[in-house]
C-alpha atoms as a PDB file:
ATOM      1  CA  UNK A   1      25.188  23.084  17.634  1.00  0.00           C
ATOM      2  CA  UNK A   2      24.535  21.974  21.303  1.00  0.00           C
ATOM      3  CA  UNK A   3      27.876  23.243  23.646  1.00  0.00           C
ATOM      4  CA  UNK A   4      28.642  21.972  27.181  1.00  0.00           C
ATOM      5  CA  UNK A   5      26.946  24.550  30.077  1.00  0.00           C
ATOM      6  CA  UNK A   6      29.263  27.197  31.582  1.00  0.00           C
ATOM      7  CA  UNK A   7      29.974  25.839  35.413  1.00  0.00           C
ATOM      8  CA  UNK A   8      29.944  29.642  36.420  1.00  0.00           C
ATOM      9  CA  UNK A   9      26.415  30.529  34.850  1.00  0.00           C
ATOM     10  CA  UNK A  10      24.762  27.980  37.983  1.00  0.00           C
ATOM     11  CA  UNK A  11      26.775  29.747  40.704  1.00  0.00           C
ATOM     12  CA  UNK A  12      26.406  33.109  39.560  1.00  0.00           C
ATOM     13  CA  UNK A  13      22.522  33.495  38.045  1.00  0.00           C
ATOM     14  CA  UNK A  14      21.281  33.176  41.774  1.00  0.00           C
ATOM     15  CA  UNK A  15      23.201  35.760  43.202  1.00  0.00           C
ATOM     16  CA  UNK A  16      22.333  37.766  40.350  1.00  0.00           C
ATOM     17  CA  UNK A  17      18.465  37.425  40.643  1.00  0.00           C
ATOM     18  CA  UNK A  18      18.972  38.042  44.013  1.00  0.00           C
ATOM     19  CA  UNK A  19      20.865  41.460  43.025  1.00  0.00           C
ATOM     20  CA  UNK A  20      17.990  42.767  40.691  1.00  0.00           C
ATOM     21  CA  UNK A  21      15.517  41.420  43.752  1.00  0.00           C
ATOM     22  CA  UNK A  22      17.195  44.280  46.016  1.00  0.00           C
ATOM     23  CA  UNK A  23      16.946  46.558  43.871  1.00  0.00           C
ATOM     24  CA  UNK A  24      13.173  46.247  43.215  1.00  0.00           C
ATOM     25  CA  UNK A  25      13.020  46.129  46.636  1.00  0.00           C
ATOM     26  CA  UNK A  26      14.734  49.635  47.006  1.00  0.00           C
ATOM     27  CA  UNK A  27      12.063  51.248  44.598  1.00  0.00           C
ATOM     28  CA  UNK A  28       9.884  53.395  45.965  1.00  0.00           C
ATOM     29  CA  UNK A  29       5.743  52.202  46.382  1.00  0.00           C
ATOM     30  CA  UNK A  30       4.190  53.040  43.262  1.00  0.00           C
ATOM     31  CA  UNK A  31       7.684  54.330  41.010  1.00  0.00           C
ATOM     32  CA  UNK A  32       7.778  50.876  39.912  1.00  0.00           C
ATOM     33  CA  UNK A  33       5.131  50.814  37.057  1.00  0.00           C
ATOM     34  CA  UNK A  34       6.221  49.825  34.018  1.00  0.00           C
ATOM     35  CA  UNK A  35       9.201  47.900  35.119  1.00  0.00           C
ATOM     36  CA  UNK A  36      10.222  44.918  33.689  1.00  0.00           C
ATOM     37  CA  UNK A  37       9.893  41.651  35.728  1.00  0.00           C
ATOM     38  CA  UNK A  38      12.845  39.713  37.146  1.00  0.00           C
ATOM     39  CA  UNK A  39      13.440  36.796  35.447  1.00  0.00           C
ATOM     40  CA  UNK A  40      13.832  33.474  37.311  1.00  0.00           C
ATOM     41  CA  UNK A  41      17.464  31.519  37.766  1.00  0.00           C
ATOM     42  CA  UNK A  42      16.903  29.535  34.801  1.00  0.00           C
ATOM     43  CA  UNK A  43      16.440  32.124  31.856  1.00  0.00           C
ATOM     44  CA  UNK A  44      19.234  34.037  33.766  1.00  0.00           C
ATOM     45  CA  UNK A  45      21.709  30.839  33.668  1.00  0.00           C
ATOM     46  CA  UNK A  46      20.304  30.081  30.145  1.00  0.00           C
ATOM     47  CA  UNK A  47      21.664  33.780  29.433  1.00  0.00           C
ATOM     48  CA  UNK A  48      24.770  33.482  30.539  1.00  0.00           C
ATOM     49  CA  UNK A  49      25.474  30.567  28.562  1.00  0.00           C
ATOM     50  CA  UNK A  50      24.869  32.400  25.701  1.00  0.00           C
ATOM     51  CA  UNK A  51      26.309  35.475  26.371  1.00  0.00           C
ATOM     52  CA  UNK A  52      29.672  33.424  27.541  1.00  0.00           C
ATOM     53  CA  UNK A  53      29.972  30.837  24.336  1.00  0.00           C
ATOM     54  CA  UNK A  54      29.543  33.598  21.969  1.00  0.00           C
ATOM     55  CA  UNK A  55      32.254  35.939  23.439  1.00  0.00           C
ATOM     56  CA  UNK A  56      34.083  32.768  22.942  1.00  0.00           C
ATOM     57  CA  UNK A  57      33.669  31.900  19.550  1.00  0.00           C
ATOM     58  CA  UNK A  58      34.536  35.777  18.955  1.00  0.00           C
ATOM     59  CA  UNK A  59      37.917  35.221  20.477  1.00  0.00           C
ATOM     60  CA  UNK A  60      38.620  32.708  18.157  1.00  0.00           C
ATOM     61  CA  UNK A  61      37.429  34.515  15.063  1.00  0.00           C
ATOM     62  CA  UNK A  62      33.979  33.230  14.338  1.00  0.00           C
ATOM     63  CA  UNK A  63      31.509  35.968  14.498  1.00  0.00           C
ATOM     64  CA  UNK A  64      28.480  34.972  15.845  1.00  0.00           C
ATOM     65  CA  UNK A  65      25.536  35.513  13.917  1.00  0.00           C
ATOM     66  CA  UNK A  66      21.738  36.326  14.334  1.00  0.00           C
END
């Protein structure tokens, strides 16, 4: 089942990309090993859109499954 894109998840994926940017930024030289990479806008908007239309369907009684 294809659903429409959440407006918000454009607006809001850069500003959070550039949130987890600052804070790898902050990390000290070297205490950053092992960290996970930031994802790019896309895979963060794609996220959102998940996250958002299965909260959704939750509100109206459909658990979403895996």
């Amino acid at each position: 089942m294809m659903t429409a894109p959440y407006p918000a998840a454009s607006i809001v994926a850069p500003r959070i990309r550039d949130y987890f940017l600052r804070h790898l930024a902050a990390v000290p030289t070297g205490e950053g090993d092992g960290l996970a990479p930031i994802p790019d806008t896309a895979v963060l908007e794609s996220l959102i859109n998940v996250v958002f239309w299965a909260s959704l369907r939750r509100e109206e009684g459909f658990v979403t499954k895996m």
